[in-house]
Protein backbone atom coordinates (compact mmCIF):
# COMPACT_ATOMS: atom_id res chain seq x y z
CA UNK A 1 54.09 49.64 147.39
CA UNK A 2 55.11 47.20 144.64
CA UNK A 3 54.58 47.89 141.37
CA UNK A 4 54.01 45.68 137.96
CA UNK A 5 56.61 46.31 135.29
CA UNK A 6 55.03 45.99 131.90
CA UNK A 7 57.15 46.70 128.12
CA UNK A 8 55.05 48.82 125.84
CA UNK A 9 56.94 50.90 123.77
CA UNK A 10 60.61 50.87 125.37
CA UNK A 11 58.36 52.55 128.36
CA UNK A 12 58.21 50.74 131.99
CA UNK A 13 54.53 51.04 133.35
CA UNK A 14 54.21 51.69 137.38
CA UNK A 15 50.61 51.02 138.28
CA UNK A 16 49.34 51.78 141.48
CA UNK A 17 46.94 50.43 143.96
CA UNK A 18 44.12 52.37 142.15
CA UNK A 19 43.49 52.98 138.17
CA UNK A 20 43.09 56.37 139.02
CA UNK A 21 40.59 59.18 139.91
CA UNK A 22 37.01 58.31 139.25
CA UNK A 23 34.46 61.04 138.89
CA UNK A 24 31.51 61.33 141.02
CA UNK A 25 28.36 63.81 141.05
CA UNK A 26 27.42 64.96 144.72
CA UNK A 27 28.18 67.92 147.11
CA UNK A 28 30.33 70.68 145.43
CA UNK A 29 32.50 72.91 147.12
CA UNK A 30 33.12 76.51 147.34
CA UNK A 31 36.26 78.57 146.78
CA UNK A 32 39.12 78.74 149.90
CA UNK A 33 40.30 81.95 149.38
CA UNK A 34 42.81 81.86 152.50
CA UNK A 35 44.32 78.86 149.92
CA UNK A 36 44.38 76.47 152.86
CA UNK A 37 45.22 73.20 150.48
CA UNK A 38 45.30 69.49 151.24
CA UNK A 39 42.27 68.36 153.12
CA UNK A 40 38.93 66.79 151.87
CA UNK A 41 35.81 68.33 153.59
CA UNK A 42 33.53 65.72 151.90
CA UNK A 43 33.38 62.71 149.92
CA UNK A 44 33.62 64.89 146.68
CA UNK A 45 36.94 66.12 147.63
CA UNK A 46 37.89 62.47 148.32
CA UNK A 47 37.46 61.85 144.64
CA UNK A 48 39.37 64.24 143.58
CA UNK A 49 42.50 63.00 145.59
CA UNK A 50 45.33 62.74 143.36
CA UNK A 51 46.68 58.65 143.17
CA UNK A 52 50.61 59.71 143.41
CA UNK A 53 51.19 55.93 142.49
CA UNK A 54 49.53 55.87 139.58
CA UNK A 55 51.69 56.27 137.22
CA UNK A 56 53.77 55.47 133.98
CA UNK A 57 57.33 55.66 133.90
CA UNK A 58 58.46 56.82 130.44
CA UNK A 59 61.66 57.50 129.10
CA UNK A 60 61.56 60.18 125.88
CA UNK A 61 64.40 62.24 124.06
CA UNK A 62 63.30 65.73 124.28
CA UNK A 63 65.16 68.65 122.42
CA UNK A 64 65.45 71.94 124.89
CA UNK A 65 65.19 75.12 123.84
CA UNK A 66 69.07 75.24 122.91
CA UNK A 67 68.38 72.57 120.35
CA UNK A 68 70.25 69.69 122.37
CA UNK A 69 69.01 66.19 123.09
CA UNK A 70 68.67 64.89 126.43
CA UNK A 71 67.09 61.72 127.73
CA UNK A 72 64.28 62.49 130.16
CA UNK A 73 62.40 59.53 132.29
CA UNK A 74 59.48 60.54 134.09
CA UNK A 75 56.62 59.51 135.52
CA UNK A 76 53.32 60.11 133.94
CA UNK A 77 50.15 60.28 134.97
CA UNK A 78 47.30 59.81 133.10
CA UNK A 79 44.54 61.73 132.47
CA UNK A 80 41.98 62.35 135.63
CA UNK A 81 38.97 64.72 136.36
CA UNK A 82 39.83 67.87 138.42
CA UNK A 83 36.33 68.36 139.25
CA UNK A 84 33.38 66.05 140.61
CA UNK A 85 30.61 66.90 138.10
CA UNK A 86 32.20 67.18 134.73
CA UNK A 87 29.94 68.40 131.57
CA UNK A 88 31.57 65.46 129.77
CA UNK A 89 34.09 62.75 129.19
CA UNK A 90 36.36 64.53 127.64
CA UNK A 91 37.70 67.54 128.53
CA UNK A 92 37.30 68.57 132.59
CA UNK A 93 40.58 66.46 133.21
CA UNK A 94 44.70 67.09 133.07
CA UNK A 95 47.86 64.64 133.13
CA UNK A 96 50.76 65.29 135.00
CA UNK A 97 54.49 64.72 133.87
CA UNK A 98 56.96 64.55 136.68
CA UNK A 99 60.71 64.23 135.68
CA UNK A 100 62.74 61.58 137.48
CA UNK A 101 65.93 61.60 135.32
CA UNK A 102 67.47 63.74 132.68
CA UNK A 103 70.74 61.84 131.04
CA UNK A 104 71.17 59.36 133.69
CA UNK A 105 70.73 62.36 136.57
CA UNK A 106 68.27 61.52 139.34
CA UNK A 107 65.82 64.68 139.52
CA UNK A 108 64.05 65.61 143.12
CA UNK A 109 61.02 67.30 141.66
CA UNK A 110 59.26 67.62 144.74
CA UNK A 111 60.01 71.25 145.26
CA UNK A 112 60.01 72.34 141.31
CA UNK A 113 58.08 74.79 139.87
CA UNK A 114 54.89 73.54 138.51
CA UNK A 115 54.22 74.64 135.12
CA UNK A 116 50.22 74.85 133.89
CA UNK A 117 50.39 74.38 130.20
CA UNK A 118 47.02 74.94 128.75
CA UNK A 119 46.19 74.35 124.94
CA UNK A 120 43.29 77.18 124.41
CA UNK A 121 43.24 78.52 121.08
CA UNK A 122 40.78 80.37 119.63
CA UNK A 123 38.35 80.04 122.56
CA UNK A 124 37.92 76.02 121.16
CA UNK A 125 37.94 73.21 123.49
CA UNK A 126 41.50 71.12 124.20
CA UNK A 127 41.55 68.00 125.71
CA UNK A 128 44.32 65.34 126.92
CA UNK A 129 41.61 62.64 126.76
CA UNK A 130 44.08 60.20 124.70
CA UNK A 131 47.20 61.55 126.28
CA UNK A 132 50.13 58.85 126.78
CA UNK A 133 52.70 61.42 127.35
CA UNK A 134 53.95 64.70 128.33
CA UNK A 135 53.30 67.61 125.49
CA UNK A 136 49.59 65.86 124.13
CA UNK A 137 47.24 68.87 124.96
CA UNK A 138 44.90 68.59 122.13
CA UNK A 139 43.07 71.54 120.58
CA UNK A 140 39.60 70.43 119.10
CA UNK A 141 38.85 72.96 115.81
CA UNK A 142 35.30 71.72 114.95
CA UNK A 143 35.52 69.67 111.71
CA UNK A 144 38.91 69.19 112.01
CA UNK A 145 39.52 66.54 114.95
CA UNK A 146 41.88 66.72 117.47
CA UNK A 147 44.98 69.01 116.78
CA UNK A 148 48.47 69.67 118.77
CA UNK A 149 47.86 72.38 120.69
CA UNK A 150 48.87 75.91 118.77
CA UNK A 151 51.27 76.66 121.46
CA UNK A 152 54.09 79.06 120.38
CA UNK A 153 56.23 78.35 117.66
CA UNK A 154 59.87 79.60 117.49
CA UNK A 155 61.81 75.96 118.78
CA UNK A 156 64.41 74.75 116.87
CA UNK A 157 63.37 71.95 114.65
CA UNK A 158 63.51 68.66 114.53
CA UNK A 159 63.23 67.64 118.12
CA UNK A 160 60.64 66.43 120.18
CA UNK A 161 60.35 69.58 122.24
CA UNK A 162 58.51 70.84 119.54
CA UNK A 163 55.03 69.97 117.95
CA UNK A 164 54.72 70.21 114.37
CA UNK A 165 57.49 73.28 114.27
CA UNK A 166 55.66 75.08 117.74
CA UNK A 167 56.91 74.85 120.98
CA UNK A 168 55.87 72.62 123.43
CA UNK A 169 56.15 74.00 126.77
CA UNK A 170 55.70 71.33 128.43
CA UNK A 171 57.89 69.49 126.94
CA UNK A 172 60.39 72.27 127.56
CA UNK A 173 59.32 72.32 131.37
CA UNK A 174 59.89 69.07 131.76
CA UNK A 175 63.22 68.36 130.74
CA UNK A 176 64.40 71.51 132.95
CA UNK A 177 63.64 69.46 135.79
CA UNK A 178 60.06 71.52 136.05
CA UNK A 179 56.53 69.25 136.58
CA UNK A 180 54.11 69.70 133.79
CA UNK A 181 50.61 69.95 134.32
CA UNK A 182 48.11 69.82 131.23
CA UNK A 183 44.49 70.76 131.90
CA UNK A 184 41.85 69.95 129.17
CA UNK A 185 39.41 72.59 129.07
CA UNK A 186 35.96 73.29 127.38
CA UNK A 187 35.50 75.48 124.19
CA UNK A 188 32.54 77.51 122.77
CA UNK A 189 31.86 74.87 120.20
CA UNK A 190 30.42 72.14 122.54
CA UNK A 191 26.73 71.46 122.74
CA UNK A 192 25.04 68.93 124.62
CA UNK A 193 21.93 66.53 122.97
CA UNK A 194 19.61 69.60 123.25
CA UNK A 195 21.76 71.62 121.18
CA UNK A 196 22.51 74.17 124.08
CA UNK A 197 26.03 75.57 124.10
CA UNK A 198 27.72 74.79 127.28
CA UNK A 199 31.42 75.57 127.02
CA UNK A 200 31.01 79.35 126.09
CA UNK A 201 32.45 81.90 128.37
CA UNK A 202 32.90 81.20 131.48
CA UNK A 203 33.47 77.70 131.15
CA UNK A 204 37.24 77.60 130.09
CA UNK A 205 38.56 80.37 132.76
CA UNK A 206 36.22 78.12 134.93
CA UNK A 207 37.94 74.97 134.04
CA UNK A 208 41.28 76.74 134.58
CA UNK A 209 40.60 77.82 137.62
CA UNK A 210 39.58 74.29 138.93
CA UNK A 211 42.32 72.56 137.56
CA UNK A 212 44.21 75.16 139.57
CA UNK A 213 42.74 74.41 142.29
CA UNK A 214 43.11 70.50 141.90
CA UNK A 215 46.79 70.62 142.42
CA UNK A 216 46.88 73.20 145.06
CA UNK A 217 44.11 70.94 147.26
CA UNK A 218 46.74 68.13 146.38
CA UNK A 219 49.93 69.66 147.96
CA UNK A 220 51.67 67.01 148.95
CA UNK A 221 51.01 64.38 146.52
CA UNK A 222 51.55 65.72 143.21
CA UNK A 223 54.83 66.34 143.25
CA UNK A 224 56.39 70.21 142.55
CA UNK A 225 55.67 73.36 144.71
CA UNK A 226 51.84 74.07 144.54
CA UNK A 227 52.66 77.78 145.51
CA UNK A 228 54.79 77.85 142.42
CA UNK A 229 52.55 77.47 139.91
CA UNK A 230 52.90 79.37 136.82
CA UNK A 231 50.62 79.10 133.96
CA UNK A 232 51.34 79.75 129.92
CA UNK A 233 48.89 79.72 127.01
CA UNK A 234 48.80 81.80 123.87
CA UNK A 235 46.54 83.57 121.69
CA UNK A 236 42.97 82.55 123.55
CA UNK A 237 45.05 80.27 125.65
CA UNK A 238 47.47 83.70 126.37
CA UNK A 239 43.65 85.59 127.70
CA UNK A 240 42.97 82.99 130.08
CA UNK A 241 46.62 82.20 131.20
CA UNK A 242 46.50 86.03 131.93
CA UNK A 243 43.02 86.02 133.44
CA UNK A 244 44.04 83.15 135.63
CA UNK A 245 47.06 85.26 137.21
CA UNK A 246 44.82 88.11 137.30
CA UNK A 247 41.88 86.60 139.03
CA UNK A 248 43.25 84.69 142.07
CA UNK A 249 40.48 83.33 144.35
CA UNK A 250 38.17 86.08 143.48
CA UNK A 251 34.72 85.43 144.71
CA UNK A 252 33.37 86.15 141.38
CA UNK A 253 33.96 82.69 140.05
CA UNK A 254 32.49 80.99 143.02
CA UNK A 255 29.04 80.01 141.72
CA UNK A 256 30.40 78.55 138.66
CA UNK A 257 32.85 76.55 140.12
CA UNK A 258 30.61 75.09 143.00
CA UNK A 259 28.62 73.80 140.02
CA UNK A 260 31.55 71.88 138.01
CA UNK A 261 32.44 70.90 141.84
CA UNK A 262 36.21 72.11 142.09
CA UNK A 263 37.93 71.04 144.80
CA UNK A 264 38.17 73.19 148.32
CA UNK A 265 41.37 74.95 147.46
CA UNK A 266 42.70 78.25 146.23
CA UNK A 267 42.85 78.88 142.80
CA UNK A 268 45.56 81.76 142.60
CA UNK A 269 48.75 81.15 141.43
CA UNK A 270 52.79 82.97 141.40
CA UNK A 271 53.00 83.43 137.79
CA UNK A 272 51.80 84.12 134.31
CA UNK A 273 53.46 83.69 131.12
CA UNK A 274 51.05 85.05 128.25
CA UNK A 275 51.65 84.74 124.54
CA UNK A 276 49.95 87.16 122.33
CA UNK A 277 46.79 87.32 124.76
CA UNK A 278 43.22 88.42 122.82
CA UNK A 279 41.66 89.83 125.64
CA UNK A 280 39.98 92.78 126.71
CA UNK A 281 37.14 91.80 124.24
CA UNK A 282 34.80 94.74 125.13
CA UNK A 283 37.66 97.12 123.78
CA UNK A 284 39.07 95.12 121.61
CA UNK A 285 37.53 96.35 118.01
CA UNK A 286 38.45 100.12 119.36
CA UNK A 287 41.82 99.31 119.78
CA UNK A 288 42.16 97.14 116.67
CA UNK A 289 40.97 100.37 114.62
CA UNK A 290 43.18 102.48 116.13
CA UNK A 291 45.97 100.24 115.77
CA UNK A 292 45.16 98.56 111.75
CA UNK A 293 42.47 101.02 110.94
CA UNK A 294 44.64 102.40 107.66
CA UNK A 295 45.68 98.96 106.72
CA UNK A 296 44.21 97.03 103.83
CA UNK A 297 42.84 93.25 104.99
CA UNK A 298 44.06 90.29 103.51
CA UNK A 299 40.91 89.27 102.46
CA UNK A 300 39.99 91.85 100.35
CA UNK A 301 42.97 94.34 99.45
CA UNK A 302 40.86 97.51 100.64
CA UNK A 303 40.42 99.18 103.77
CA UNK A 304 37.34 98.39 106.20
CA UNK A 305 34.55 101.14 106.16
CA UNK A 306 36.14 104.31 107.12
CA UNK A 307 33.29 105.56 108.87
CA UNK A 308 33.31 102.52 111.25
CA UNK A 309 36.45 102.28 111.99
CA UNK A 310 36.66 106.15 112.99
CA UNK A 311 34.00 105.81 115.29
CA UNK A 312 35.68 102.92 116.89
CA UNK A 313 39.03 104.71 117.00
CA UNK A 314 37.00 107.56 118.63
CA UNK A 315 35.80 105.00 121.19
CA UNK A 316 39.79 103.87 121.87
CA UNK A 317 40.40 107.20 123.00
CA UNK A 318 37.70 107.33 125.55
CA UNK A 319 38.66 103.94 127.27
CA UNK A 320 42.33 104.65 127.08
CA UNK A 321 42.00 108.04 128.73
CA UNK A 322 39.85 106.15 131.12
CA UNK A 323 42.07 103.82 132.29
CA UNK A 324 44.85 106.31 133.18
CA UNK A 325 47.78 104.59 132.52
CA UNK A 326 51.32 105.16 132.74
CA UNK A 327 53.72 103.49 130.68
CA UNK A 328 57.07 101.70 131.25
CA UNK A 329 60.25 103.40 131.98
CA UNK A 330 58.71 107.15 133.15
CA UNK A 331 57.00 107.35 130.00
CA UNK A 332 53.72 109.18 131.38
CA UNK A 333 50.20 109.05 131.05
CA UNK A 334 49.09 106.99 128.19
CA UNK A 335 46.54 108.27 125.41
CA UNK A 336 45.03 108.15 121.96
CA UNK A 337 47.68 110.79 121.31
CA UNK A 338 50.49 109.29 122.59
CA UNK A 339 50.57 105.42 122.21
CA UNK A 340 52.22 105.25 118.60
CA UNK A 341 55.23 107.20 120.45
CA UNK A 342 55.48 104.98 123.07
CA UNK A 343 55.19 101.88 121.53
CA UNK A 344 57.93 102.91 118.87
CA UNK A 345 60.09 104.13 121.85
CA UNK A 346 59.37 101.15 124.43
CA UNK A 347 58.87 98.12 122.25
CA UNK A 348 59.09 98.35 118.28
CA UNK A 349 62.29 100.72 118.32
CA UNK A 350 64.04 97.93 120.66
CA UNK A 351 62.85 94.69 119.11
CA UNK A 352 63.98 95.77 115.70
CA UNK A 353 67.17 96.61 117.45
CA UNK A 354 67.96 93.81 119.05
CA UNK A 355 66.88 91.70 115.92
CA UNK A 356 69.31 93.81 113.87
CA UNK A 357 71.98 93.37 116.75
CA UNK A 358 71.93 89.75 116.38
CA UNK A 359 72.81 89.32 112.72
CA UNK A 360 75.87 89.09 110.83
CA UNK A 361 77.56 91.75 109.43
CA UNK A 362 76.15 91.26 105.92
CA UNK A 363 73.13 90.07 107.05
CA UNK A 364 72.55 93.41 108.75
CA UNK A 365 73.40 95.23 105.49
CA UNK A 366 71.20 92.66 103.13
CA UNK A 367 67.97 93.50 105.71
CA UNK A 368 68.20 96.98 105.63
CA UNK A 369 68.58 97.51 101.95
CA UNK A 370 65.73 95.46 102.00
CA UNK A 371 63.64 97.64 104.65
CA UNK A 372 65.03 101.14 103.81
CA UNK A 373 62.49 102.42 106.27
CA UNK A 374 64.68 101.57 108.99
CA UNK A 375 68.01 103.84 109.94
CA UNK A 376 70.67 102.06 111.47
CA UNK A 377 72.99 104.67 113.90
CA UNK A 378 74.81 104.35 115.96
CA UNK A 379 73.22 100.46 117.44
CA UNK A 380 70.16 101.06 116.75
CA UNK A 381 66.78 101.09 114.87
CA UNK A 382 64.52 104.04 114.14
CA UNK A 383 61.55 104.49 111.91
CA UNK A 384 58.40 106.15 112.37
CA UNK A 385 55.02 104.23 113.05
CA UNK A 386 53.57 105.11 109.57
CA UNK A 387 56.57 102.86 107.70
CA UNK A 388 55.70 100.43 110.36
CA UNK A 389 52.24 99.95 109.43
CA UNK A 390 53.71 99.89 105.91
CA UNK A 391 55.76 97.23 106.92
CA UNK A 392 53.66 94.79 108.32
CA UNK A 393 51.24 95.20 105.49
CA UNK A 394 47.43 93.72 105.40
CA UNK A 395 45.69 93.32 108.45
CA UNK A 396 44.25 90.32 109.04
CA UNK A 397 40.64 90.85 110.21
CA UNK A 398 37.88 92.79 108.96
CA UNK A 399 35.83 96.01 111.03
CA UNK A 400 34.44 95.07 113.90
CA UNK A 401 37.56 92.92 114.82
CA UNK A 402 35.80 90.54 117.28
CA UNK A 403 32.05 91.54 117.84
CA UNK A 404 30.77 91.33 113.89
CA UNK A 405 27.84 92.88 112.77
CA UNK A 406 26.79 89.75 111.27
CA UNK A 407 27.90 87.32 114.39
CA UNK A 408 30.56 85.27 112.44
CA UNK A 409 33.27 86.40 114.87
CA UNK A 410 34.44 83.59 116.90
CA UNK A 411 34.14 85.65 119.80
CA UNK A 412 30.39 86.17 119.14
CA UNK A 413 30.09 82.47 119.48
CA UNK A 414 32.48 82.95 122.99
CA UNK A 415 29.30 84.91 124.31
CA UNK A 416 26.47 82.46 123.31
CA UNK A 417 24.34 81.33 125.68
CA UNK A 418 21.62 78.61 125.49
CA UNK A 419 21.02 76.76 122.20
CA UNK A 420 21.63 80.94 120.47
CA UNK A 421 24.86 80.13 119.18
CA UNK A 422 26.23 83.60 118.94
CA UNK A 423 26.00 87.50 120.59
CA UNK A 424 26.67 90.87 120.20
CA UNK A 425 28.73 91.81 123.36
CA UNK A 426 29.62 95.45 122.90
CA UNK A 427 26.65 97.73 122.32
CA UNK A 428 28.10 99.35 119.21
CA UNK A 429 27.61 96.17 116.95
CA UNK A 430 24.25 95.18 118.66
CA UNK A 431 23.30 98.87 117.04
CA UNK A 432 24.60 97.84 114.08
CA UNK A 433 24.11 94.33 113.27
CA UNK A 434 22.82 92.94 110.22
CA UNK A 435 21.24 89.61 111.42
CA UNK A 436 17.83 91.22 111.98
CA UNK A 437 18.34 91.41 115.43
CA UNK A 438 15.78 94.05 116.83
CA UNK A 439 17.09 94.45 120.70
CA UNK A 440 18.87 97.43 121.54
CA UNK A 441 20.20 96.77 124.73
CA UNK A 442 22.63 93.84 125.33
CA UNK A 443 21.23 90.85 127.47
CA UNK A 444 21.23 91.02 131.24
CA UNK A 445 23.85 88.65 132.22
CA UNK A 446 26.47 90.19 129.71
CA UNK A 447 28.38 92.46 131.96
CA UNK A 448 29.05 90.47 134.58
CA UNK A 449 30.28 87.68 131.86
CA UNK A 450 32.67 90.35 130.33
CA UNK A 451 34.07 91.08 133.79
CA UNK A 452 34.81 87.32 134.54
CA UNK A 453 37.12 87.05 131.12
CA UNK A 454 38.68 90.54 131.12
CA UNK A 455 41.99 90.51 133.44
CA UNK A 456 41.88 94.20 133.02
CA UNK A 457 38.95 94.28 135.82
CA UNK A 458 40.59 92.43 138.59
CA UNK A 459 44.17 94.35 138.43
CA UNK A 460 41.99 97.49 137.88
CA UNK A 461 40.08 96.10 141.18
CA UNK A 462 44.18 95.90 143.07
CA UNK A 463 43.00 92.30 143.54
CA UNK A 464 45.48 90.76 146.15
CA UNK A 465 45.82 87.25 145.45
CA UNK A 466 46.92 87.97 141.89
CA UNK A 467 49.91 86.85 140.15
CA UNK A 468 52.64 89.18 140.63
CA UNK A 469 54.99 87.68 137.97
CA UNK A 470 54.28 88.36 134.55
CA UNK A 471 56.13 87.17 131.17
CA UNK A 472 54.21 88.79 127.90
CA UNK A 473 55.23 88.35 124.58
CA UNK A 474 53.69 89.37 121.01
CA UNK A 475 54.92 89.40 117.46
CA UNK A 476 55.26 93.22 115.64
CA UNK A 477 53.32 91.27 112.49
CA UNK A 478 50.25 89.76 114.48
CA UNK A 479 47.32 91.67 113.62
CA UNK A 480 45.03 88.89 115.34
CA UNK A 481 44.45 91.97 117.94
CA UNK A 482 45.83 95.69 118.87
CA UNK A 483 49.29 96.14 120.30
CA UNK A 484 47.79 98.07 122.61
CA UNK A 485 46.21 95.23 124.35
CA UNK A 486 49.46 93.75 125.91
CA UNK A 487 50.69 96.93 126.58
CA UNK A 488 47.74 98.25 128.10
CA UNK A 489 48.17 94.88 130.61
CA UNK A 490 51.71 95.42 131.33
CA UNK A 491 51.05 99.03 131.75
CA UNK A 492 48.29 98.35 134.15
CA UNK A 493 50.55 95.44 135.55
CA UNK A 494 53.43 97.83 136.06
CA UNK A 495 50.86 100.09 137.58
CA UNK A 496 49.90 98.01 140.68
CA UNK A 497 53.62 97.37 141.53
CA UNK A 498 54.01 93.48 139.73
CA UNK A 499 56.93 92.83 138.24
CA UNK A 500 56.32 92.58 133.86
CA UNK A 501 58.43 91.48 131.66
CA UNK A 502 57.37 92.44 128.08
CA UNK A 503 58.52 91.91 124.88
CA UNK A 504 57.85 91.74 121.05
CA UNK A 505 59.01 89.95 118.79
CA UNK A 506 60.53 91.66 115.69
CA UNK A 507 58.76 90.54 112.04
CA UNK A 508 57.40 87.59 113.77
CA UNK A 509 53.40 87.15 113.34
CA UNK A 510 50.73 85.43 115.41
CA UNK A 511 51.67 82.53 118.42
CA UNK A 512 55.09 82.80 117.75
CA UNK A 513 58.01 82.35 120.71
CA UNK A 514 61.52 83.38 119.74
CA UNK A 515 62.92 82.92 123.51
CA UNK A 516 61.46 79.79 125.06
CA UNK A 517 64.77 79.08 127.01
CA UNK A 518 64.72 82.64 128.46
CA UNK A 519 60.87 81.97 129.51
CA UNK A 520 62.04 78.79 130.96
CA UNK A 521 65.30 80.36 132.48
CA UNK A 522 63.28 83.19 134.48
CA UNK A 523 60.82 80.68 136.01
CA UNK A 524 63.80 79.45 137.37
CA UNK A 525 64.61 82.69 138.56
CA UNK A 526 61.57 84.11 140.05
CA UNK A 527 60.68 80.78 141.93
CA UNK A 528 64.19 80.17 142.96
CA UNK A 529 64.02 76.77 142.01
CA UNK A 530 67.53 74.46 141.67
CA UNK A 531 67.70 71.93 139.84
């Protein structure tokens, strides 16, 4: 096929035979959970055939995560609906970056690793609705517009493999020779012309899941492996990137995504990268208490209620001794009890470490007269988990964490349903709210809503067509959520037999990424991709 070259912006233009993907209402299909990929069983899956000429052939300097320049031209395709009955315009679609030469190098992506780079944050929409290029995953913070997606931060400045000082994963993918795919998703702060909320949970794990499934049905034409996908996202983004490894082609979802009409394909996929996940919502207040409960907030320079955050505490200690856990490296069942040992012995011990490790000489010596909690022998860091909490200071969010007495927890508005804008989801703060609310039992459909965004249920559940490569990575300083939360997933990750590789990150707060070239580095090595 010939193609029309066309100058805009030092870029050559290849356009195809078609102006890409149209979106059509009609028969929607159910989940393939034997992941048989690449054949249309109606005229809706015709539409969602993916237009492999259709494309854009940009050329962009990109900084990797070593802080050097290269010149990558790829070909990019512009944004198209993964599903046949979107909610709207604007955010049911994804673009797809496909390198084709990095510093004069010819690139044969067609067997790379395909990375899913998903802009979630704070359960909000994101959209690549006015995407020209690779890295434009837009966040949508109501009142606020459009924003670069708060992926993590941690890149070297300066280049354009960063956005606004964060790191731009795809960006990075792409100019290791990786294809990027960027999936718009909804957000719990759309509403249609009848006010009714309709991007509250399920709808982004939903989305995900049919994006997913968009590429897999299109094995063959989008270039990269399609059973090499491996998905990041952080904070919210981090939940469902987590969720999506966790929930491979589980029936659960099926109803939901016959609706939005995702293609006929599986929807697992062979890896998981997760960024300071907040997840395990149902829990999450306990384990918050447990975790921050003697720490002033930032908002007000006092502790929360003492009374509340005991009895949430109390409530950690149930679900963790239900879970029956065992952590990394032969450390034994996991409790209440035990978890400040562990995670001073498995993670906060070493990340100091290696942080101190790293520096200079003097460096070294000017941080530790600085943080005279710490003893430095013999390598290595040790402190107790009391000076820690001194250490990292306020906490950021009041008690309950997530499911507010009053509602005015962004995760209330994650469980609203209708034109009611925002829930209780946990039975404790129903019992307690403030609002007026006189219902003492949580609405009907909330359990099986909790299930479909908690990963924690479908490893619990040994589900088979899960992800069985998992990167997680968290600051010590982000009290968005519990520490216990991505150690509870590795734990139960580790549990199962999947391989986990967990980290924190030492002094480092909220959607922060100190290692994006190791991230990028083991995709390389679990997929055994060559460039």
């Amino acid at each position: 096929m010939k193609h029309r070259a066309v100058t805009r912006r030092n870029v050559v233009i290849g356009i195809g035979a078609t102006a890409g993907v149209a979106a059509v209402g009609g028969i929607a299909l159910s989940a393939n959970a034997s992941g048989t990929e690449g054949e249309s069983g109606s005229r809706s899956s015709d539409a969602l055939v993916f237009d492999k000429d259709d494309y854009a052939e940009l050329t962009e300097t990109i900084t990797d995560a070593a802080g050097k320049n290269h010149e990558v031209v790829y070909h990019f395709y512009k944004p198209r609906d993964y599903v046949t009955n979107p909610s709207d315009d604007t955010h049911q679609s994804l673009v797809v970056s496909v390198p084709v030469k990095i510093d004069g190098k010819a690139v044969d992506a067609s067997r790379a690793p395909i990375i899913l780079a998903n802009a979630v944050g704070a359960y909000m929409p994101s959209t690549v609705a006015k995407a020209t290029g690779v890295g434009q995953n837009a966040l949508e913070m109501t009142g606020m517009g459009a924003m670069p997606s708060a992926m993590p931060s941690g890149i070297p400045s300066g280049g354009t493999g960063a956005v606004n000082g964060m790191v731009n994963l795809a960006k990075l993918a792409l100019v290791a020779g990786y294809v990027s795919v960027e999936p718009g998703a909804r957000g719990r702060s759309l509403t249609d012309a009848s006010g009714s909320y309709y991007g509250t949970a399920p709808a982004a794990i939903v989305d995900l899941k049919a994006a997913v499934r968009y590429v897999r049905f299109n094995k063959g034409r989008i270039p990269g492996n399609t059973d090499r996908i491996v998905s990041t996202g952080t904070s919210a983004g981090g939940a469902m990137s987590a969720l999506l490894g966790a929930s491979g082609d589980s029936p659960l979802y099926d109803r939901h995504l016959k609706e939005a009409g995702a293609a006929d394909a599986s929807d697992a996929i062979f890896a998981t990268g997760t960024w300071c996940p907040i997840t395990d919502l149902e829990h999450a207040d306990a384990a918050y208490e447990w975790n921050w409960g003697a720490n002033v907030t930032q908002s007000t320079g006092k502790t929360v209620d003492q009374a509340v955050s005991k009895e949430l505490q109390s409530q950690f200690a149930e679900y963790q001794a239900s879970l029956k856990l065992k952590g990394l490296k032969g450390f034994g069942p996991l409790t209440a009890r035990n978890y400040d040992e562990y995670l001073l012995e498995t993670y906060l011990q070493p990340s100091a470490t290696k942080y101190l490790a790293a520096l200079s000489d003097s460096d070294r010596a000017a941080y530790l007269a600085e943080n005279t909690f710490i003893t430095w022998s013999d390598g290595k860091a040790i402190f107790t988990w009391d000076d820690y909490l001194t250490h990292v200071g306020p906490r950021k969010k009041s008690a309950p964490a997530f499911d507010a007495f009053d509602l005015s927890a962004g995760e209330n508005n994650e469980f609203g349903t209708g034109t009611t804008k925002a829930r209780h989801f946990t039975t404790y703060s129903l019992r307690n709210d403030t609002t007026g609310l006189t219902a003492k039992r949580l609405d009907g459909d909330l359990p099986e809503l909790l299930r479909l965004m908690n990963p924690m249920h479908f490893i619990a559940q040994h589900n088979p067509r899960r992800a069985k490569h998992w990167w997680i990575r968290l600051g010590t300083s982000d009290s968005d959520t519990s520490l216990t939360v991505s150690a509870n997933l590795a734990a139960a990750l580790n549990d199962v037999g999947d391989h986990v590789d967990h980290e924190y990150y030492w002094d480092q707060g909220h959607a922060t990424n100190t290692d994006p070239g190791d991230f990028i580095t083991w995709v390389a090595k679990i997929t055994g991709y060559k460039k």
